[in-house]
Protein backbone atom coordinates (compact mmCIF):
# COMPACT_ATOMS: atom_id res chain seq x y z
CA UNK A 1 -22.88 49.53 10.94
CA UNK A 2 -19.15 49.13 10.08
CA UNK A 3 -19.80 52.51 8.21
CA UNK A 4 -21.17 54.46 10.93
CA UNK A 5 -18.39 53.34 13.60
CA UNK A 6 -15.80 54.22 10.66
CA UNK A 7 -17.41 57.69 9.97
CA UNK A 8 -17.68 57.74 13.93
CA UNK A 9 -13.51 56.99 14.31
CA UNK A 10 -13.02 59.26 11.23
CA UNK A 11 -14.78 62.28 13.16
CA UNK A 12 -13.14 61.33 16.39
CA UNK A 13 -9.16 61.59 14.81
CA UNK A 14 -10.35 65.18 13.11
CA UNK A 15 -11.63 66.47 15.96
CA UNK A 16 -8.71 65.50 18.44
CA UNK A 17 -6.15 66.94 15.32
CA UNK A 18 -8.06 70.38 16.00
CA UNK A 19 -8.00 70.61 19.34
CA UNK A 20 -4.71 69.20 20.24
CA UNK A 21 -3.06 72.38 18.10
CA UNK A 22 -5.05 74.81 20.12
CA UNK A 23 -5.74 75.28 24.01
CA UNK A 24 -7.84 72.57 25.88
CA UNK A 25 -7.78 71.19 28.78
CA UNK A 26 -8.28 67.56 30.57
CA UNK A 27 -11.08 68.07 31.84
CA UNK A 28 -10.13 67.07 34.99
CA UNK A 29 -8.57 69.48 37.11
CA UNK A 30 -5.09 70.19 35.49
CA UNK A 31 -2.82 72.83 37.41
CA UNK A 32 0.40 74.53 36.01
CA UNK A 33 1.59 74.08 32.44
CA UNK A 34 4.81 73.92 33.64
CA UNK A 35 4.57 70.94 35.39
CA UNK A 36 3.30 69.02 32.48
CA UNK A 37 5.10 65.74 31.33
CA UNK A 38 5.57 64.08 28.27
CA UNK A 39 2.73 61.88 27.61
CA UNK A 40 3.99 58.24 28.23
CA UNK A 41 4.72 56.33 24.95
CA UNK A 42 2.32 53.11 24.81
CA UNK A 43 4.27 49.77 23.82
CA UNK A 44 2.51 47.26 23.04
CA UNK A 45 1.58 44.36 25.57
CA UNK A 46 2.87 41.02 26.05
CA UNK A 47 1.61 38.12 24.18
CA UNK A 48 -0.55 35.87 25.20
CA UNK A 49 -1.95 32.31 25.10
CA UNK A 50 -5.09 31.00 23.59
CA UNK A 51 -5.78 29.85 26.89
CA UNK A 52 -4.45 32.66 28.43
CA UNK A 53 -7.24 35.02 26.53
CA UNK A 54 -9.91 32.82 27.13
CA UNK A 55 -9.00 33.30 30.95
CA UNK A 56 -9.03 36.76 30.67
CA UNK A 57 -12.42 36.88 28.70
CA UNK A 58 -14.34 34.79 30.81
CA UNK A 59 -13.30 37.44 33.78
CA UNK A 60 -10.61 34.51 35.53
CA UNK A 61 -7.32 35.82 37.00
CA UNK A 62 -4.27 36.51 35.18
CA UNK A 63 -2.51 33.07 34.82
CA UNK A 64 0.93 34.05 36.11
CA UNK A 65 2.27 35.70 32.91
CA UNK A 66 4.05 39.45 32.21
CA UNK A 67 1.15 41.53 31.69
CA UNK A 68 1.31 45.42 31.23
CA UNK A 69 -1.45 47.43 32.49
CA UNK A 70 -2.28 51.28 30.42
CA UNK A 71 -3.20 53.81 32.86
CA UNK A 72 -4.68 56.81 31.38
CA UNK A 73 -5.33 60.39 32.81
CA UNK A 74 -5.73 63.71 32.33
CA UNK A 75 -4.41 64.91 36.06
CA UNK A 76 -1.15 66.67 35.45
CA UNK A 77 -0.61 67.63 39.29
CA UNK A 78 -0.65 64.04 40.25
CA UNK A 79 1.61 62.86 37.25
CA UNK A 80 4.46 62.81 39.58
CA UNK A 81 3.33 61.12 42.85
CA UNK A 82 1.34 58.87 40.34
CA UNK A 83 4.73 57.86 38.74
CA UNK A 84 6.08 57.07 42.02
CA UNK A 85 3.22 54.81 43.50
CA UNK A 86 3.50 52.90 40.18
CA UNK A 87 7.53 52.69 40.51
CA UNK A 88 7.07 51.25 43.78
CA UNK A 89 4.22 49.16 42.73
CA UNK A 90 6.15 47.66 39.38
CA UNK A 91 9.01 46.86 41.70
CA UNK A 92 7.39 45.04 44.50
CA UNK A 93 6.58 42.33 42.01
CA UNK A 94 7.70 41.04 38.55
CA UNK A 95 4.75 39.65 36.89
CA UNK A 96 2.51 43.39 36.65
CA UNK A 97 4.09 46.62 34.91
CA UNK A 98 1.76 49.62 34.89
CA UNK A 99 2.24 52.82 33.11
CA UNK A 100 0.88 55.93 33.24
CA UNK A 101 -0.64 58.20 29.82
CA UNK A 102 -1.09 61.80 30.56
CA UNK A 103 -2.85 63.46 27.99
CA UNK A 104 -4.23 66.98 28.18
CA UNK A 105 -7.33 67.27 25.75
CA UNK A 106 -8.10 63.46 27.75
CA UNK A 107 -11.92 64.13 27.92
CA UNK A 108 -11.65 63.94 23.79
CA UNK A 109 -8.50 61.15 23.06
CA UNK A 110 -10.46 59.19 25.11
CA UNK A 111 -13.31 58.77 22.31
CA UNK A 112 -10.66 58.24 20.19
CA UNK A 113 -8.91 55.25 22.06
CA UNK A 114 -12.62 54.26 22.10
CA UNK A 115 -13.54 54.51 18.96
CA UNK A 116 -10.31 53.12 17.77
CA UNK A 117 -10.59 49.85 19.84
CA UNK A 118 -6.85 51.23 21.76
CA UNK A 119 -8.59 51.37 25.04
CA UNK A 120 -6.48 51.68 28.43
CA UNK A 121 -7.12 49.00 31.00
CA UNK A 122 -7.72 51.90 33.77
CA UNK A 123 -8.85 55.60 33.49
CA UNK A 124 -9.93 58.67 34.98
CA UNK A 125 -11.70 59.93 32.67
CA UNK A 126 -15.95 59.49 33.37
CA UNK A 127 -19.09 60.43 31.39
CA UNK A 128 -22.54 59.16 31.99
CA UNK A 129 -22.78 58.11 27.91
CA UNK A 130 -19.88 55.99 28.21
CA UNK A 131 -21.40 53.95 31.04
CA UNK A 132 -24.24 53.62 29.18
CA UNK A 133 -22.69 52.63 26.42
CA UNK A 134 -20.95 49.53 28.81
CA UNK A 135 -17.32 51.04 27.90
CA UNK A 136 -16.50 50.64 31.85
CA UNK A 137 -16.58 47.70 34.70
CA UNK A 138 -18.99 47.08 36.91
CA UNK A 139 -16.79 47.52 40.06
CA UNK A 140 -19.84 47.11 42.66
CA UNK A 141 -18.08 43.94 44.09
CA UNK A 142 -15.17 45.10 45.09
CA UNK A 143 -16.12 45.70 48.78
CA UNK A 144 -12.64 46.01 50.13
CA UNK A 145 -12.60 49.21 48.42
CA UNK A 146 -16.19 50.51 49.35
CA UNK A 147 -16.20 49.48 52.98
CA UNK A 148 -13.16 51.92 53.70
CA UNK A 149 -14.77 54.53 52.03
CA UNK A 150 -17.42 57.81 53.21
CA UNK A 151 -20.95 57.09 52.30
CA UNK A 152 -21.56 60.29 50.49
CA UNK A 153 -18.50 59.74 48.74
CA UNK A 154 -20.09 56.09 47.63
CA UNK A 155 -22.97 57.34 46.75
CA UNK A 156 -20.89 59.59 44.34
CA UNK A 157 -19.98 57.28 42.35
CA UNK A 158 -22.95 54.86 42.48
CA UNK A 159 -24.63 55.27 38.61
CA UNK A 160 -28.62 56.89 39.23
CA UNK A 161 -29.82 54.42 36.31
CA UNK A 162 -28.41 51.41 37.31
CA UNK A 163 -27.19 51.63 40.95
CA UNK A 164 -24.14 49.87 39.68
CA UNK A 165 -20.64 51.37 40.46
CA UNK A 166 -18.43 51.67 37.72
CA UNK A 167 -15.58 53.80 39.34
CA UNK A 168 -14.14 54.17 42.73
CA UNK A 169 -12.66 57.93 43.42
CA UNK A 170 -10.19 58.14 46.07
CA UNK A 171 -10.96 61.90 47.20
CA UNK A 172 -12.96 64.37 47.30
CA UNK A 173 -12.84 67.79 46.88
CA UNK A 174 -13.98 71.72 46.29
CA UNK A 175 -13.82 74.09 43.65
CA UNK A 176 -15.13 77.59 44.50
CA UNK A 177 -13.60 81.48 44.67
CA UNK A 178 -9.71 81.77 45.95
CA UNK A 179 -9.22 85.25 46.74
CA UNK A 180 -6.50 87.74 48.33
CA UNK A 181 -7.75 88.48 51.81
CA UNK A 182 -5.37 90.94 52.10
CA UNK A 183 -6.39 93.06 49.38
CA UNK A 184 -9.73 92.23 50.81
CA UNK A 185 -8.58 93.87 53.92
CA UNK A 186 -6.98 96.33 52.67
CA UNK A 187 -10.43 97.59 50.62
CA UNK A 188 -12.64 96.73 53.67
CA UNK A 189 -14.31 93.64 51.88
CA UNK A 190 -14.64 92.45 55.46
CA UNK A 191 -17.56 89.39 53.61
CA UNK A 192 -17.62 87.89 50.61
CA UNK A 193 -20.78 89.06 48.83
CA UNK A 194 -23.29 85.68 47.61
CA UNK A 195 -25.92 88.05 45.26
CA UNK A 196 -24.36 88.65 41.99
CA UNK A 197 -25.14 92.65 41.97
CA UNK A 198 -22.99 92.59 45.00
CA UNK A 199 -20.62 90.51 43.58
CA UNK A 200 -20.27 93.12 40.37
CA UNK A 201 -20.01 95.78 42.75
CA UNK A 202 -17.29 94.51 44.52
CA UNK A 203 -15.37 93.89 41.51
CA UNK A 204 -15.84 97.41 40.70
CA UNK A 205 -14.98 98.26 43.84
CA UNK A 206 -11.40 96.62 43.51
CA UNK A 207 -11.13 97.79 39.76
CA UNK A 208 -11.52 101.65 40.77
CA UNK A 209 -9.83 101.98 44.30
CA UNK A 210 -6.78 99.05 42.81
CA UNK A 211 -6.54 100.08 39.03
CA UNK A 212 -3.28 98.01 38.72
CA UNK A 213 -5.26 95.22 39.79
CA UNK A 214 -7.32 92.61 37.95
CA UNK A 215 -10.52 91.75 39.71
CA UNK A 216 -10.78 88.40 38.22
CA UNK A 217 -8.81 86.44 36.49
CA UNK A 218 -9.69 83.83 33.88
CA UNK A 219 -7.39 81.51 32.38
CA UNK A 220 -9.02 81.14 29.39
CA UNK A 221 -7.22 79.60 26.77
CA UNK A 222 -7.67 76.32 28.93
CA UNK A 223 -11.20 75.09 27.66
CA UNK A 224 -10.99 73.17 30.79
CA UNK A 225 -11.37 75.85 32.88
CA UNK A 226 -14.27 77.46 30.75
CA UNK A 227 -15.59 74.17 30.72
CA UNK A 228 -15.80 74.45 34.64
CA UNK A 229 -17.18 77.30 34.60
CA UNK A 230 -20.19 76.32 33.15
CA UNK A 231 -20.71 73.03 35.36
CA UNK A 232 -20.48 75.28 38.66
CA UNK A 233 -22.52 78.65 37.87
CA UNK A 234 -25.27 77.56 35.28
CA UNK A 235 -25.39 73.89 35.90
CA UNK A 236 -24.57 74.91 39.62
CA UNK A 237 -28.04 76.58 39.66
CA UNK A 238 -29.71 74.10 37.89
CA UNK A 239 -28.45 71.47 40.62
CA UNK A 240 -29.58 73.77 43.13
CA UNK A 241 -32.93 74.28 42.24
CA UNK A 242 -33.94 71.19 40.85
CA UNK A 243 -31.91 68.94 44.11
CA UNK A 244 -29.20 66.68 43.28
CA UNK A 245 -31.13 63.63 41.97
CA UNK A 246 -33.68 65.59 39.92
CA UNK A 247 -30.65 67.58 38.18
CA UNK A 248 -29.19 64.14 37.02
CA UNK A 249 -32.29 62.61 36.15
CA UNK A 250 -32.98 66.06 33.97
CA UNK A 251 -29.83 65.69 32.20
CA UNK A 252 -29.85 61.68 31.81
CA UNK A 253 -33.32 62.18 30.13
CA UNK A 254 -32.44 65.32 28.78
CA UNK A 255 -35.26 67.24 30.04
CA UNK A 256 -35.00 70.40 28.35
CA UNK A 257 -38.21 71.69 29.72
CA UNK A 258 -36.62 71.00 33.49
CA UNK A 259 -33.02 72.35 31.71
CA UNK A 260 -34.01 75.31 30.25
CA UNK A 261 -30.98 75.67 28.67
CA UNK A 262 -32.14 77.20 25.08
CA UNK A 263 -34.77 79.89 27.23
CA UNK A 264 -33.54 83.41 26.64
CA UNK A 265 -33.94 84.08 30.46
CA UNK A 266 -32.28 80.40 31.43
CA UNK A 267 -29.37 79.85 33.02
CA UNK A 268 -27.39 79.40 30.11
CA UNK A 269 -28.24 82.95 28.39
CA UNK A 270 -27.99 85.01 31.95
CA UNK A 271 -24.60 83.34 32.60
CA UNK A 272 -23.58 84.40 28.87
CA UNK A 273 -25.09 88.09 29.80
CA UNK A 274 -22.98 87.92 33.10
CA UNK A 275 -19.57 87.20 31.81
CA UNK A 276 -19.98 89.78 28.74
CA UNK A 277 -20.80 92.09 31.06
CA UNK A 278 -18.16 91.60 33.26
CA UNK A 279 -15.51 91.59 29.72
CA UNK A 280 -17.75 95.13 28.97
CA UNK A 281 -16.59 96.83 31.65
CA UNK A 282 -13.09 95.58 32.55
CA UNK A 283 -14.03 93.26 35.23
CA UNK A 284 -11.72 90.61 34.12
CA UNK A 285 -8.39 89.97 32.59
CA UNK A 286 -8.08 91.30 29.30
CA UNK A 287 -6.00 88.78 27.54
CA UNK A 288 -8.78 85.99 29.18
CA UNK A 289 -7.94 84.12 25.35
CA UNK A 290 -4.40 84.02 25.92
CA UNK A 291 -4.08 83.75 29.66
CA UNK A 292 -2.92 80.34 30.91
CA UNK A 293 -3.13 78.86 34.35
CA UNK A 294 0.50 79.54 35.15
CA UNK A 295 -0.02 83.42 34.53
CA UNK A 296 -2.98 83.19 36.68
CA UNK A 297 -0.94 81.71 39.28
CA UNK A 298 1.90 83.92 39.02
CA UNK A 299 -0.46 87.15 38.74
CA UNK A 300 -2.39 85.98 42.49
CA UNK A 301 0.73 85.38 44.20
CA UNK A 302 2.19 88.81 43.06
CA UNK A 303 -1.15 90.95 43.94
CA UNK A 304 -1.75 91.37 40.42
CA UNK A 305 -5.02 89.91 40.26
CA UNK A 306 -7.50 89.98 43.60
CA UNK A 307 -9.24 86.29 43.20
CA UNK A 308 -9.32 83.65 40.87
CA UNK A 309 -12.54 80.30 39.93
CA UNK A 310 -10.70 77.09 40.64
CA UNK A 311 -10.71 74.07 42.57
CA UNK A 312 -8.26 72.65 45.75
CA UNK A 313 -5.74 71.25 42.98
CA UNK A 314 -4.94 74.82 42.80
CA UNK A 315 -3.42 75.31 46.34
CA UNK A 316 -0.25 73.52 45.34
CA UNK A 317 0.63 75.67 42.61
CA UNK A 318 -0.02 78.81 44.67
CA UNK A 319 2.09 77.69 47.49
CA UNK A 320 4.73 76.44 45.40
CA UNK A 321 5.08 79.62 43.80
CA UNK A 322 4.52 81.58 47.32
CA UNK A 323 4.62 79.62 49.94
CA UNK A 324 4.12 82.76 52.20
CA UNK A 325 0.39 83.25 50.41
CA UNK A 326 -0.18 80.76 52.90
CA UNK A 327 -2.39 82.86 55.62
CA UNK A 328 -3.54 84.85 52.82
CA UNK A 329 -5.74 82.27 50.77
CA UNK A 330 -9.68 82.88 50.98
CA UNK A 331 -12.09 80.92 49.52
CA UNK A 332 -16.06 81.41 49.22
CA UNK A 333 -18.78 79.83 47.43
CA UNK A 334 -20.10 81.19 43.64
CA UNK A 335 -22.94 83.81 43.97
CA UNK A 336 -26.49 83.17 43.51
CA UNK A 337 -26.76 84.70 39.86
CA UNK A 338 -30.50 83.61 38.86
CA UNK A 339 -33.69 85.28 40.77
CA UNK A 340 -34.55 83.33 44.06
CA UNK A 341 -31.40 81.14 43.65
CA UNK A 342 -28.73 80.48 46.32
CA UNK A 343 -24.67 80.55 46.30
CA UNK A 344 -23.16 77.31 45.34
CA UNK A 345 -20.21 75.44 45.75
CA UNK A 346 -18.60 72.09 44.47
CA UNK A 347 -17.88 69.26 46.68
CA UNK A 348 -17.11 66.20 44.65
CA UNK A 349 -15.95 63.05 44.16
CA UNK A 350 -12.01 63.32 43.23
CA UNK A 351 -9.69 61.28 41.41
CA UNK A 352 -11.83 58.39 40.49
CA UNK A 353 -10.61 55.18 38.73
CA UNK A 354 -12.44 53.05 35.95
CA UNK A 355 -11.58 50.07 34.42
CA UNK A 356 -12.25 48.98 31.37
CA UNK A 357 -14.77 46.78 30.30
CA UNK A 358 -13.09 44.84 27.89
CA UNK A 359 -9.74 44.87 29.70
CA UNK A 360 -8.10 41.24 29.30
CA UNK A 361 -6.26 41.78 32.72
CA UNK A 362 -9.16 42.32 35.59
CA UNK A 363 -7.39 40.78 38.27
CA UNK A 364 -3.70 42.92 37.60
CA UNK A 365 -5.87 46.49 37.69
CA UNK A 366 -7.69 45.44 41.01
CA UNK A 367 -4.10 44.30 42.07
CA UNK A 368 -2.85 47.68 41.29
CA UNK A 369 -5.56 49.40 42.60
CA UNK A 370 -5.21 47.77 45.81
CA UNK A 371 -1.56 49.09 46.08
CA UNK A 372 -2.86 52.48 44.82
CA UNK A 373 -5.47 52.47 47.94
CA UNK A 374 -2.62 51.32 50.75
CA UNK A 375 -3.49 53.94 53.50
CA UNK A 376 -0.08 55.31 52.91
CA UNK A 377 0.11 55.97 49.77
CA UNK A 378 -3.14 57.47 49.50
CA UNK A 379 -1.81 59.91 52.39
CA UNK A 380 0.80 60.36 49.90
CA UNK A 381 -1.28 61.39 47.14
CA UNK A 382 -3.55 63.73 48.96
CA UNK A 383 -0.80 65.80 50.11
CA UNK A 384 0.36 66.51 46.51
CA UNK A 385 -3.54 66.72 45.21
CA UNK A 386 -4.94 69.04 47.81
CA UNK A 387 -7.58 66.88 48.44
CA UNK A 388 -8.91 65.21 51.68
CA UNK A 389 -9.27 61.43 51.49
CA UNK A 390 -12.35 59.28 50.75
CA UNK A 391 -11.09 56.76 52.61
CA UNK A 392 -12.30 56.65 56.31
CA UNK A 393 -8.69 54.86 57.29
CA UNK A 394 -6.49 58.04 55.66
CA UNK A 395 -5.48 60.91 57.32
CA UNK A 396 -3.21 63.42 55.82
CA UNK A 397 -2.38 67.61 56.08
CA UNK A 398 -4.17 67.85 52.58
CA UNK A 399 -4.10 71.89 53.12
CA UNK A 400 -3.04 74.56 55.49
CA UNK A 401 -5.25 75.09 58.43
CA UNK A 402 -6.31 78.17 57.66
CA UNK A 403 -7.33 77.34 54.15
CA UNK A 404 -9.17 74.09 55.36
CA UNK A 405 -11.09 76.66 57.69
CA UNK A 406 -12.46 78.90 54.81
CA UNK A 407 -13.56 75.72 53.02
CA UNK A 408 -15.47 74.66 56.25
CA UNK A 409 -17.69 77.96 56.19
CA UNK A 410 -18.00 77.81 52.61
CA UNK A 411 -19.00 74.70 52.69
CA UNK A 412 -21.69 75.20 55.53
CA UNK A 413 -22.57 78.25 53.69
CA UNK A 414 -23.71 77.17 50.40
CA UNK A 415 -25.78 74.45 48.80
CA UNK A 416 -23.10 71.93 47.76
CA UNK A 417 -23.06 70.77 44.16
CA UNK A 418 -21.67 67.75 42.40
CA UNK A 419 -19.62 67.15 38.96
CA UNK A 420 -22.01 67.11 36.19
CA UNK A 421 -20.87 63.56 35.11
CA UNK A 422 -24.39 62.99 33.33
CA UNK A 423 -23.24 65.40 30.52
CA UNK A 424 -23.16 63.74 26.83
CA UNK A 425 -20.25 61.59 25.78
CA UNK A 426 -20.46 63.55 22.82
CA UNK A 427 -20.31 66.94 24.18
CA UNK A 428 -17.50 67.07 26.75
CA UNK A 429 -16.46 69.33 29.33
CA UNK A 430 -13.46 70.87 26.75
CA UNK A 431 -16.31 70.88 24.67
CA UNK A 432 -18.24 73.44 26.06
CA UNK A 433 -15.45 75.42 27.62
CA UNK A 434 -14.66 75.93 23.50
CA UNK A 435 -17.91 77.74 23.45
CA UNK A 436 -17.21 80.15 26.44
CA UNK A 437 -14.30 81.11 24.22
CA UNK A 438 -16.29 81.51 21.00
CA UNK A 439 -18.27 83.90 23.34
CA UNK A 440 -15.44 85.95 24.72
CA UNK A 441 -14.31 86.09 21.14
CA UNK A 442 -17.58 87.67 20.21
CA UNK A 443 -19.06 84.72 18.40
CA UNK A 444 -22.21 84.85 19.82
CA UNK A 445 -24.55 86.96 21.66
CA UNK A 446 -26.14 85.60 24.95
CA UNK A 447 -29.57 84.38 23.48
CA UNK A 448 -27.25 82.92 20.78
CA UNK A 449 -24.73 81.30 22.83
CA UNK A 450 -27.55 79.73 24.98
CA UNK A 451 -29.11 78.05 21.62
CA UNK A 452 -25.85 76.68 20.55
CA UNK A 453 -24.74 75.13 23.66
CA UNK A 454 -28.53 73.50 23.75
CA UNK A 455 -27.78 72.41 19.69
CA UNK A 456 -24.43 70.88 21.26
CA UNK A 457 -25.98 68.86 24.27
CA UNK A 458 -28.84 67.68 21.91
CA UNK A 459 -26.34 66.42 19.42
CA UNK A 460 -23.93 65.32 22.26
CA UNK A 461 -26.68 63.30 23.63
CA UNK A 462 -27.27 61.82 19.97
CA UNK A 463 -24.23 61.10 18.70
CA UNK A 464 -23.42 57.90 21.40
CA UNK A 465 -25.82 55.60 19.47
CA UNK A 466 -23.75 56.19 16.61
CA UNK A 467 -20.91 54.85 17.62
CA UNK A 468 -22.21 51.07 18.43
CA UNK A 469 -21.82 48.70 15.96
């Protein structure tokens, strides 16, 4: 057993060498690379006591000792607000000091902090395998937390298996099609179409009568964004037809035959056919390898690309570069793509929090936590992450008015879709965004792109009992 968990920690550090010299992402909704900061160095913690470690094990409170408390995410565009809750937070007492990790590739150095026994005490980092695998909490007590909070956005974060909780998310938000409604206008796109054929046709549309104009733009050497991609068109459909519960009990079981991720007419290979299609004839960016999130940015505020796939973390980098884009932000739902399916669009659970379960300071993350979830610093936060509150007792200008509008009718317009947070520990969301750029790259056809991202999930969904000791 020591063997496997070596050979497990020994694949871990070769994959994160790989993909921290190329392009990934977080995973969880990064925004400009401009903004990002310098991971923070870890120091080690303070000592402790025989006695104080037994406390700690057998779940007691913190004794009264310096403790330090690892936060680890892989949120860039709340790195800075982050830093100055837990400045405030560090100050207002003596005995707690947090600090914050970013790292970008998080959704992978995560299985290495795992597999390397250097866990942080709190993260935002989430997959179904590692809650099985009893790597987080079990945070159902905490009612001070969960009677503030939305029911949907509860039952968000409540586990399907167990009914356990073992984070608490602190928003919510949506991830759909930001577009230029004044190109729109200008072209007489007076509705966004939701049937692909109409979508392709509006694309061309834009291409022929705006030549200087890219239709859509793809950051794509952020697997990230690939990676979302994937969990809002094909697993988007696969939500939609099967209805939220049945989608996560196909994926926690694995249910291919439910999935049909390998079929050469599944979601998997028509989404494959869709995008090469779209690369065929010019639809998208040409550099889509290359392209970052910052050029993506830059090229919607300037009119150099018409719309762009993203989520509400995005409005603060378009503003920020524009602020005058302002009354000129659409957004609309993804279009049905599959025969007798329906437009989707995400609204999620945002920002959640998990604590470790082997964490030898319980009581200082809930303390934390609790100064994290003050009404006004969560009005803080959502301001900076775009992102309406999950808390009934916070109310903050989380977007312009007009933008908050378009979400509304998107919203009411489409079925509404949830993170896939039952994907494999194994096989993350950076994961599978690799793929889409293997594809772009010519790698694969569609049948055979469909295959291997069914070989990945399969092995993905294998590869957590390797790990245990």
């Amino acid at each position: 057993m020591k063997r496997r968990k070596a050979a497990a920690l020994f694949m871990a550090l070769a994959m994160a060498t790989g993909t921290l010299a190329g392009c990934g992402g977080a995973g969880n909704q990064p925004a400009a690379e401009s903004k990002v900061s310098e991971p923070v160095e870890e120091t080690a913690g303070a000592e402790e006591t025989d006695d104080t470690q037994k406390e700690s094990e057998t779940g007691q409170a913190d004794s009264g000792e310096k403790v330090n408390i690892k936060l680890f995410t892989g949120k860039i565009e709340t790195i800075d607000v982050m830093n100055e809750i837990i400045e405030s937070f560090n100050k207002s007492q003596d005995r707690i000091t947090v600090e914050q990790e970013y790292q970008k590739d998080a959704s992978n150095i995560i299985k290495i902090k795992f597999a390397s026994d250097e866990v942080p005490d709190i993260m935002t980092t989430y997959e179904q395998g590692f809650v099985d695998e009893g790597k987080y909490m079990d945070i159902s007590d905490q009612n001070e937390w969960w009677d503030r909070m939305s029911p949907d956005m509860k039952a968000a974060c409540t586990d399907v298996k167990t009914g356990k909780t073992y984070r608490v998310c602190t928003n919510m938000t949506m991830a759909g099609f930001f577009y230029n409604k004044e190109i729109f206008n200008e072209l007489g796109i007076e509705e966004f179409p939701g049937e692909w054929n109409e979508f392709v046709a509006m694309l061309e549309k834009i291409r022929t009568e705006k030549p200087d104009v890219v239709p859509w733009f793809i950051f794509g050497s952020e697997a990230w964004h690939l990676g979302h991609l994937i969990e809002f068109i094909p697993h988007g459909y696969v939500k939609s037809n099967l209805g939220t519960i049945e989608a996560k009990k196909a994926m926690l079981e694995n249910d291919q035959e439910a999935l049909k991720f390998a079929d050469s007419d599944g979601p998997m290979a028509v989404f494959a056919g869709n995008m090469k299609e779209l690369q065929d004839k010019g639809l998208i960016n040409e550099d889509i390898l290359t392209a970052t999130n910052d050029n993506c940015v830059q090229d919607f505020v300037s009119g150099r690309t018409a719309m762009f796939s993203n989520g509400m973390w995005a409005i603060s980098s378009v503003l920020e570069a524009s602020p005058e884009m302002e009354d000129k932000i659409g957004f609309a739902p993804y279009p049905a793509y599959m025969q007798g399916s329906s437009p989707v669009v995400l609204s999620a659970e945002d920002s959640g929090y998990s604590i470790s379960a082997t964490t030898e300071h319980k009581e200082a993350c809930i303390e934390f936590m609790n100064f994290l979830f003050l009404p006004e610093n969560q009005q803080k936060y959502c301001e900076v992450a775009k992102a309406p509150s999950a808390f009934k007792d916070v109310t903050a200008k989380w977007a312009p008015e007009a933008v908050v509008s378009e979400v509304s009718a998107a919203l009411d317009g489409a079925v509404n879709i949830g993170f896939t947070n039952e994907k494999p520990a194994g096989f993350s969301g950076d994961d599978a965004g690799r793929m889409l750029q293997g594809l772009f790259a010519g790698q694969y056809t569609p049948e055979q792109f469909a295959e291997a991202y069914t070989d990945a999930w399969n092995d993905g969904m294998g590869s957590a009992g390797d790990e245990e000791q």
